[in-house]
Structure formats: C-alpha cells, structure tokens
Protein backbone atom coordinates (compact mmCIF):
# COMPACT_ATOMS: atom_id res chain seq x y z
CA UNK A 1 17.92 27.81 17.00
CA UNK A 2 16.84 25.40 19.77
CA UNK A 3 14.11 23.86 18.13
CA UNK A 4 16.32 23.01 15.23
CA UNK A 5 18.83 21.18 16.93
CA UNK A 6 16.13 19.31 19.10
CA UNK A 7 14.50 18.66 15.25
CA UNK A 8 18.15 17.71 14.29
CA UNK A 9 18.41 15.49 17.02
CA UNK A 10 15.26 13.60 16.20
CA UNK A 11 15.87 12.97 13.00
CA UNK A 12 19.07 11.68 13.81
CA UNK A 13 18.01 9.76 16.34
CA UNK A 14 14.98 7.73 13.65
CA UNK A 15 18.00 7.17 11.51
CA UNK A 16 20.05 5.79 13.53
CA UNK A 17 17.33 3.21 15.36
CA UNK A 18 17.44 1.07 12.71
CA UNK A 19 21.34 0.32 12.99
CA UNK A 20 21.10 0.16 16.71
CA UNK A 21 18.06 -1.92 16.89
CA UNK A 22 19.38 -4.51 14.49
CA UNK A 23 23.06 -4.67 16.57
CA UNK A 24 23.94 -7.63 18.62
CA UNK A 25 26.34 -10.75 18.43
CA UNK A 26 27.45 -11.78 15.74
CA UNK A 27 28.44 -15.59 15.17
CA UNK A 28 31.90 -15.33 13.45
CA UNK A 29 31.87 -19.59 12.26
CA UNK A 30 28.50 -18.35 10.30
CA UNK A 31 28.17 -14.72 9.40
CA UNK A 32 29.47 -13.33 6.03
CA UNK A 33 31.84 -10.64 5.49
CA UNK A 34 29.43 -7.92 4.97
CA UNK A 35 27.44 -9.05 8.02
CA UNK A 36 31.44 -9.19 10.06
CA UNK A 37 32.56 -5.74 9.02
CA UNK A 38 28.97 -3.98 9.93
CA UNK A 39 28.55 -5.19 13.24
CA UNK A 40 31.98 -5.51 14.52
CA UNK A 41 33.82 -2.66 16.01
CA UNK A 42 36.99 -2.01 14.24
CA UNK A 43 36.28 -4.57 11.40
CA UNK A 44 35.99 -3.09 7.70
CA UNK A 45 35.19 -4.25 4.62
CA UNK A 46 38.67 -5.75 4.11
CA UNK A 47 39.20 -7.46 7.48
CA UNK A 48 36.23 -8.94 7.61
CA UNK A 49 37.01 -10.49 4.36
CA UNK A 50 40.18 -11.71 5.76
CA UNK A 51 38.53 -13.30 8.48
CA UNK A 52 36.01 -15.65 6.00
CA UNK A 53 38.74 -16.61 4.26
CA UNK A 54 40.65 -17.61 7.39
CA UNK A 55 37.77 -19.53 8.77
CA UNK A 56 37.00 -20.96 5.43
CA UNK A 57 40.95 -22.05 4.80
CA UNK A 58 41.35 -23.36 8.56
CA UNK A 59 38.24 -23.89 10.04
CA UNK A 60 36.19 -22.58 12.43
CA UNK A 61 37.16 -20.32 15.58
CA UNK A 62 37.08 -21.88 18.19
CA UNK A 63 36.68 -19.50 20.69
CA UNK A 64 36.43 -15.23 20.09
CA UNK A 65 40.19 -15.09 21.07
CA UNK A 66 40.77 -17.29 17.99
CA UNK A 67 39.92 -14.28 16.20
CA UNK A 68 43.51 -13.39 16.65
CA UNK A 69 44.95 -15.80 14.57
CA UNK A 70 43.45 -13.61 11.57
CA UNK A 71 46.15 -10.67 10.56
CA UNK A 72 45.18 -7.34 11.23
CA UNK A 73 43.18 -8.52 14.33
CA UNK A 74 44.89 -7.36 17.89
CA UNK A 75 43.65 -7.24 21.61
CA UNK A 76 42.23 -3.77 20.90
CA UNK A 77 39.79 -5.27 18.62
CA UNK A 78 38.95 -7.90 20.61
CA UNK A 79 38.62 -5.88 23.38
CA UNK A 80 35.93 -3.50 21.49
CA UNK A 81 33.84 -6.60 20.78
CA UNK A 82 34.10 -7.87 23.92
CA UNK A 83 30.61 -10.13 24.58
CA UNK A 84 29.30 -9.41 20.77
CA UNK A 85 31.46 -12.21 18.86
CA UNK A 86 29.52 -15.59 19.24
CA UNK A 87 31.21 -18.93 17.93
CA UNK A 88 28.29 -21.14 18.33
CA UNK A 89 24.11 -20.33 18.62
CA UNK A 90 23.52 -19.48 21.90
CA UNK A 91 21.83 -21.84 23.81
CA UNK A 92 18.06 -21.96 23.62
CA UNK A 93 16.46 -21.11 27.40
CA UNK A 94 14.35 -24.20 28.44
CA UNK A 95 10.94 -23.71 29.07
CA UNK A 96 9.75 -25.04 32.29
C-alpha cells in the first residue's frame, strides 16, 4: 500500500510540474482571458473575460488595485494574487 501512494504521489507530482513550472505574473494590460483566468487565483473563465472587456472599454489598469474597478473583483482576490498581477514588463536588469 505504501509504494502505491509514493507511485501516486509521483505521478501526481510529473503532472502537475508543468502547471507549476509555467506559473508566474501575469501582465493584466496584455494577457488574454484564457491566459487571466489560468494563472490568477480566484479568476475563472467568466471573470477573466470581464476583465478584457473592462480594460479594452476603459483602458488599461493602471496599477493591480485597478483591478477592482472590474465587478466581481474584491480585496480577497487581490489579496490571493498579491505580487503575480504585473501592469507593465518588468524592467530588464542592466548588465554591468
């Protein structure tokens, strides 16, 4: 029985290293809806529509608290996606 779970556990780990190795900020001025709801906690398929079609009636956020403005988007979402929402590329590091 303990080999299967630690077999179990395996597996489930390979599957899952995809998702996790592909996870990180996501700009919310650039990214599309499928690419909103899959990497924000809290965000579906729905939201995240609702948040394109915010930006793309009014603009661009113009910070992540922005993100607010957008119905269906409290502080407890904000709060799970605390450092992953970008509004601009991050600054390149210079070389020295």
């Amino acid at each position: 029985m303990r080999g299967i779970c630690k077999k179990l556990a395996c597996v489930l780990l390979v599957s899952l290293a995809p998702s996790l190795v592909l996870a990180g900020p996501v700009n919310i001025n650039t990214a599309n809806a499928e690419t909103l709801a899959m990497e924000l906690t809290g965000v579906g398929p729905a939201l995240a529509a609702a948040i394109v079609a915010d930006r793309e009636a009014n603009g661009e956020f113009p910070s992540p608290e922005a993100l607010a403005r957008v119905r269906g988007i409290g502080n407890h979402v904000l709060e799970a996606n605390e450092g992953n929402i970008l509004v601009s590329a991050p600054e390149a590091e210079e070389s020295g």
